[in-house]
Structure formats: structure tokens, C-alpha cells
N, C-alpha and C. Protein backbone atom coordinates (compact mmCIF):
# COMPACT_ATOMS: atom_id res chain seq x y z
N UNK A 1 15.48 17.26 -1.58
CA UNK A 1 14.12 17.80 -1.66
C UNK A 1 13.77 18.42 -0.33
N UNK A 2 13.37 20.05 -0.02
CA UNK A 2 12.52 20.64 0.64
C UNK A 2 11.02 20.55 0.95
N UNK A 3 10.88 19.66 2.14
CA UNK A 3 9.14 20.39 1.88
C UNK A 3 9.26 20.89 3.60
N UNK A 4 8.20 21.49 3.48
CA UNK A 4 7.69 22.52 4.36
C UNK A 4 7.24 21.51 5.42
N UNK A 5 7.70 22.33 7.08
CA UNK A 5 7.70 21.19 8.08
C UNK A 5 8.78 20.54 8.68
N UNK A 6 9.49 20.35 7.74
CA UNK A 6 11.09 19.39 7.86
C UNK A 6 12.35 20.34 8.49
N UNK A 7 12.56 19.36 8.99
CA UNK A 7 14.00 20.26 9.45
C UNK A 7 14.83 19.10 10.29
N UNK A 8 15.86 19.56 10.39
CA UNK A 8 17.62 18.01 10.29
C UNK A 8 17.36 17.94 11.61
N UNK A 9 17.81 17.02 12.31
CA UNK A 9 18.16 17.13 14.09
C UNK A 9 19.31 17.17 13.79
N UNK A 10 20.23 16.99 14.59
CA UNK A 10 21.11 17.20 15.34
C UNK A 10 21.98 15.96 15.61
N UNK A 11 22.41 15.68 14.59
CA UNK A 11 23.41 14.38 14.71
C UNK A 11 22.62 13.37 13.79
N UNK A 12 21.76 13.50 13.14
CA UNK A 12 20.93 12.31 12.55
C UNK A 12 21.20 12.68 11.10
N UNK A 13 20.88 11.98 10.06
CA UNK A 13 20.92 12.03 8.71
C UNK A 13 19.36 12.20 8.15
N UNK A 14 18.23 12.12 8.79
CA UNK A 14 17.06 12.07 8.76
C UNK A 14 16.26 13.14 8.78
N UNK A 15 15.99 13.81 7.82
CA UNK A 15 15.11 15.02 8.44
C UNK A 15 13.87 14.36 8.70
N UNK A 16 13.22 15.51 9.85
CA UNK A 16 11.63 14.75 10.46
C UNK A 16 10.60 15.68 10.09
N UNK A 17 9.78 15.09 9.19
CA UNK A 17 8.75 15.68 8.36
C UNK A 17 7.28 15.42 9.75
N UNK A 18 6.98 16.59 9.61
CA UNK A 18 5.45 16.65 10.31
C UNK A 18 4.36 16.82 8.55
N UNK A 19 4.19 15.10 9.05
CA UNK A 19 2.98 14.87 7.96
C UNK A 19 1.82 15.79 7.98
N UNK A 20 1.28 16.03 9.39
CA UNK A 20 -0.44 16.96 9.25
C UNK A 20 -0.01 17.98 8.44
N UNK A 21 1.27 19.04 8.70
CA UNK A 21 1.34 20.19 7.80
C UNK A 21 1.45 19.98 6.56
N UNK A 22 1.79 19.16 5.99
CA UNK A 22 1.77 18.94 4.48
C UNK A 22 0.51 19.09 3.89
N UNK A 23 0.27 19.98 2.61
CA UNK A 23 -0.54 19.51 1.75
C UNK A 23 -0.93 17.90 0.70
N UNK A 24 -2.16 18.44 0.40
CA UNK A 24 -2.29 16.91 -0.16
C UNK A 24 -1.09 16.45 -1.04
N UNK A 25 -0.86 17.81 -2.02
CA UNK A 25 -0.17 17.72 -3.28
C UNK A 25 1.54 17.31 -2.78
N UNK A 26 1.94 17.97 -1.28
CA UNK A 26 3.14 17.89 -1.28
C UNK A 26 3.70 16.47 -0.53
N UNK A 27 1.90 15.93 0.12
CA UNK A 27 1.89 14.38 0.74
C UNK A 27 2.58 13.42 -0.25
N UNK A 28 1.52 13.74 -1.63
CA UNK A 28 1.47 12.30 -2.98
C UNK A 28 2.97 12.92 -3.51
N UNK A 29 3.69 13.84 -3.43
CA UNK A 29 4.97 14.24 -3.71
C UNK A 29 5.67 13.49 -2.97
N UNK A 30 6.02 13.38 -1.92
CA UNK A 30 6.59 13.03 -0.87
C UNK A 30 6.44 11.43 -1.26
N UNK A 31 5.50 11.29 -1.46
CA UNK A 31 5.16 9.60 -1.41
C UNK A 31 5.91 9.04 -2.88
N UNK A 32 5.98 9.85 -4.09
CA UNK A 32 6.46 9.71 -5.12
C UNK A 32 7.81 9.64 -5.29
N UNK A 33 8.53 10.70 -3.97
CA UNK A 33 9.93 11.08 -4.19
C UNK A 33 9.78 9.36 -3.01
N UNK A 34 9.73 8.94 -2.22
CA UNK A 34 9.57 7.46 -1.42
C UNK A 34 9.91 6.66 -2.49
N UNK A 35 9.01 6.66 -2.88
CA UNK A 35 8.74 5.10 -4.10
C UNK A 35 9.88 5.20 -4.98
N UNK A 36 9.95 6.30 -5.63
CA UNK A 36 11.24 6.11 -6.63
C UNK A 36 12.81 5.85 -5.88
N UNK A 37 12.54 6.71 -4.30
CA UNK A 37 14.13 6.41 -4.06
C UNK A 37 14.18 4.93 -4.15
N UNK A 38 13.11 4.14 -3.16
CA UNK A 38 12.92 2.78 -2.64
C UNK A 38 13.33 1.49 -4.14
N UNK A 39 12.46 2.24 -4.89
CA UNK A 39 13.17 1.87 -6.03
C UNK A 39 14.24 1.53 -6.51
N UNK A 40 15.32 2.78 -6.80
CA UNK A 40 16.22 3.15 -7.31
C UNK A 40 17.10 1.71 -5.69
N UNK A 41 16.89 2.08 -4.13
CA UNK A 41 17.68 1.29 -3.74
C UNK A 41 17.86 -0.30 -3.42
N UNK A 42 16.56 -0.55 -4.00
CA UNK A 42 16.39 -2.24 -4.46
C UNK A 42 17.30 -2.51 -5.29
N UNK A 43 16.94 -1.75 -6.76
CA UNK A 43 17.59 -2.24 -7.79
C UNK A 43 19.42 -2.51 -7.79
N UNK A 44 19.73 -1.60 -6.80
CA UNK A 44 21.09 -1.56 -6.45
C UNK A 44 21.65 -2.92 -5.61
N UNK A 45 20.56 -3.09 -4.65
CA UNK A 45 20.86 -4.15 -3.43
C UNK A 45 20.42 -5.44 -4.58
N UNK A 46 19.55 -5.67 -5.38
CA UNK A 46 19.69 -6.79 -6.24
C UNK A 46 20.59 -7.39 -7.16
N UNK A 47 21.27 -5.88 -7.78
CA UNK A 47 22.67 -6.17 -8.47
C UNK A 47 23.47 -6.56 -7.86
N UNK A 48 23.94 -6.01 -6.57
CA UNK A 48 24.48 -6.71 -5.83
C UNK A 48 25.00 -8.07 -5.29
N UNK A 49 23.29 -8.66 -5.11
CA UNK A 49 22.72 -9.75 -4.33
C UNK A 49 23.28 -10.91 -5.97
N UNK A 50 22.81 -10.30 -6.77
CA UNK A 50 23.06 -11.33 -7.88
C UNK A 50 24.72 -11.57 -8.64
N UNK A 51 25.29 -10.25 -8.09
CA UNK A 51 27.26 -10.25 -8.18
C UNK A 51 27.50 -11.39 -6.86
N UNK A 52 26.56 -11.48 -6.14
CA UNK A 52 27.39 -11.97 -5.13
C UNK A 52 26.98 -13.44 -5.64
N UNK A 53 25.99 -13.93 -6.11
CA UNK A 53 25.11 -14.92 -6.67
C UNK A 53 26.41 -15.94 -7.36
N UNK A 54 26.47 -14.84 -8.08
CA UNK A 54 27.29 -15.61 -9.60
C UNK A 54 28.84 -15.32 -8.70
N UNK A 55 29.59 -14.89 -7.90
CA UNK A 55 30.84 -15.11 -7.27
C UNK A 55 30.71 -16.54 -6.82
N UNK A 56 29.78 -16.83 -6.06
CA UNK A 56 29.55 -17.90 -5.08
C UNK A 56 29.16 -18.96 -5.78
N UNK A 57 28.77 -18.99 -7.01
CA UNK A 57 27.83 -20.10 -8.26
C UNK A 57 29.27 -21.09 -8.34
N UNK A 58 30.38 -20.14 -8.41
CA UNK A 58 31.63 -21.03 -8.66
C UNK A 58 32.15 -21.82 -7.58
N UNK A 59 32.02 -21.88 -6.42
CA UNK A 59 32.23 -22.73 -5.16
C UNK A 59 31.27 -24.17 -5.09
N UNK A 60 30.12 -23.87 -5.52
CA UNK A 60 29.02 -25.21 -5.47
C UNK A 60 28.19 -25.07 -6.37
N UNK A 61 27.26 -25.96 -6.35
CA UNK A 61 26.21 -26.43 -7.28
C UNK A 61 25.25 -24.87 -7.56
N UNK A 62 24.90 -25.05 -8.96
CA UNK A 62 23.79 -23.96 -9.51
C UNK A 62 22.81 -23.88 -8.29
N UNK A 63 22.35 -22.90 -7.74
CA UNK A 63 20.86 -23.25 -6.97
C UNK A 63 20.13 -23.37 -7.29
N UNK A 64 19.05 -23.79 -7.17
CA UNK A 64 17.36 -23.94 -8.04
C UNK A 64 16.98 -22.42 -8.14
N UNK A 65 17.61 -21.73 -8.82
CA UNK A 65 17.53 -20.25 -9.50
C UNK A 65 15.95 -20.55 -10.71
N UNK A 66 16.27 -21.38 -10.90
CA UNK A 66 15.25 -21.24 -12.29
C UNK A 66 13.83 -21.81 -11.86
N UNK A 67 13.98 -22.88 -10.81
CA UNK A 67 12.91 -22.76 -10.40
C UNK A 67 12.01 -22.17 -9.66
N UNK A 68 13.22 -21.06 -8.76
CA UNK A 68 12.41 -20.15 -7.68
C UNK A 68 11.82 -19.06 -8.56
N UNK A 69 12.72 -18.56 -9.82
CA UNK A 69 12.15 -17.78 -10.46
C UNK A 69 11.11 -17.70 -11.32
N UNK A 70 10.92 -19.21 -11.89
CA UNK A 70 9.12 -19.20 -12.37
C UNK A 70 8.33 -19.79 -11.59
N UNK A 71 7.31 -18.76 -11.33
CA UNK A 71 6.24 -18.83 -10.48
C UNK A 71 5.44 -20.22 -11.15
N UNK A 72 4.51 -20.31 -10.35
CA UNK A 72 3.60 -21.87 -11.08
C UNK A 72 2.35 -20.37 -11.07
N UNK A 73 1.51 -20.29 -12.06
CA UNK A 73 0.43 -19.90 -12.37
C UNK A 73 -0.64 -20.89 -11.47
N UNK A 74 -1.38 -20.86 -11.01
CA UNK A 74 -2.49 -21.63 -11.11
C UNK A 74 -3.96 -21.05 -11.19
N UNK A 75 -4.66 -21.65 -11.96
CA UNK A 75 -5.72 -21.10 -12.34
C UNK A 75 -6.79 -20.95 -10.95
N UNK A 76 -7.79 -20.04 -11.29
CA UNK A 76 -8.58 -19.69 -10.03
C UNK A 76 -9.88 -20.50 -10.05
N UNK A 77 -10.60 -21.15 -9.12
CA UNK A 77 -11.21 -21.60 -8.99
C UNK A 77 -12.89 -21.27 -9.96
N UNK A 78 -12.78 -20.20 -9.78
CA UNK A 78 -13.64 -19.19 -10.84
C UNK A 78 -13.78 -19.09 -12.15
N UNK A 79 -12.51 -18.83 -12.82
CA UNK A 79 -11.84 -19.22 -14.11
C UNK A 79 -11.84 -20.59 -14.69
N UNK A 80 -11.64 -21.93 -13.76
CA UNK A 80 -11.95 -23.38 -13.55
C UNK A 80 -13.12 -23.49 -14.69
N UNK A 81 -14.48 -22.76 -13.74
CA UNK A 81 -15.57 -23.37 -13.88
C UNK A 81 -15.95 -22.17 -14.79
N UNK A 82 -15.99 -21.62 -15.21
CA UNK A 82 -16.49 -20.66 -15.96
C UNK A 82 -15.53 -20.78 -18.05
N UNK A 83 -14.37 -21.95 -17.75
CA UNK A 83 -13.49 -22.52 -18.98
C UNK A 83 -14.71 -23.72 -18.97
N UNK A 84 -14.69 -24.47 -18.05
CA UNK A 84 -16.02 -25.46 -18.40
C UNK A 84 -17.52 -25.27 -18.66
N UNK A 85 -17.98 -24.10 -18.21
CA UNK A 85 -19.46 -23.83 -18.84
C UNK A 85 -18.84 -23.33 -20.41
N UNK A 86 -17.53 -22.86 -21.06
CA UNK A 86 -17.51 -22.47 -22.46
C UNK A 86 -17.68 -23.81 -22.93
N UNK A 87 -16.74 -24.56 -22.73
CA UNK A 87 -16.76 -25.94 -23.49
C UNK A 87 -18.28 -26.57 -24.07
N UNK A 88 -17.95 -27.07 -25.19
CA UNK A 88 -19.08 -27.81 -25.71
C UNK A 88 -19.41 -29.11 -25.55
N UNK A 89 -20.50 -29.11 -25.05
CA UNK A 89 -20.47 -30.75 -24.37
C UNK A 89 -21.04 -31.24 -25.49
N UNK A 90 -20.44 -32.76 -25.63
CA UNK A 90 -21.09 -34.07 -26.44
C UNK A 90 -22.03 -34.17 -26.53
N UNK A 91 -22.90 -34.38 -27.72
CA UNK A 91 -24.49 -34.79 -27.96
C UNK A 91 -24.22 -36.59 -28.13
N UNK A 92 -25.04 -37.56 -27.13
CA UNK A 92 -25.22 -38.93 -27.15
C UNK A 92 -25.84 -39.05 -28.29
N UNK A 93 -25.38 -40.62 -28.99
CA UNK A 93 -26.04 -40.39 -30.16
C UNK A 93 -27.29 -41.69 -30.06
């Protein structure tokens, strides 16, 4: 991708973008073409991370995989009290 501004140095792999010259449109571009690469190179370093997971699963014990991976929910303090004003309270008889 070209945008206007950029240009290679000189031994680097990096072109150096002067942000002020950018337009808005070619900023949220720029930021779009970001996010998706950043994307695209997680998903790679996770496949990875998880080939290397399951190589190593066979040397020792399972890790607590299943528990790091479900989160505990907990309800919000807000939500708390606002489930107890629904509730129907008991009439004494």
C-alpha cells in the first residue's frame, strides 16, 4: 500500500509515513490496513503458540488450559441490586 508522504530509508524495511500530511480518509485507511495486518499476524503467532502447546502437552501434564480459558463472569455490582429490586418479596401472613 502507497499513501502519500511515505517513502523507504535506506537499509530499513519500514517506510516512514508523515501522519500531519495524510488526509482524514487516508489516516482511518491506514489505521484499517494496521488492524487487519495486526490481525492477520496474531492469528499466525497463536497457531503457532498452540502447535507448540500440543508438541510440548506430550512431555508433561495437561496445563490448566481449560481453566485459563473460561473466564469467571461476575456479575456487577449494579446488576446485583437492580436483579433484587425485580424479585418479589414475601407477603407475612
Amino acid at each position: 500500500m502507497h499513501l502519500p508522504g511515505s517513502h523507504k530509508e535506506t537499509g530499513a524495511c519500514m517506510a516512514k509515513i508523515d501522519l500531519d500530511s495524510l488526509s482524514i480518509e487516508e489516516l482511518a485507511a491506514l489505521r484499517d490496513s494496521a488492524i487487519d495486518k495486526l490481525m492477520e499476524k496474531v492469528a499466525v503467532r497463536q497457531a503457532e503458540l498452540e502447535a507448540e502447546l500440543e508438541r510440548l502437552s506430550q512431555y508433561g501434564k495437561p496445563g490448566k488450559k481449560s481453566l485459563a480459558s473460561t473466564p469467571v463472569v461476575k456479575a456487577k455490582k449494579s446488576d446485583e441490586k437492580s436483579d433484587e429490586l425485580k424479585e418479589p418479596v414475601a407477603k407475612a401472613a
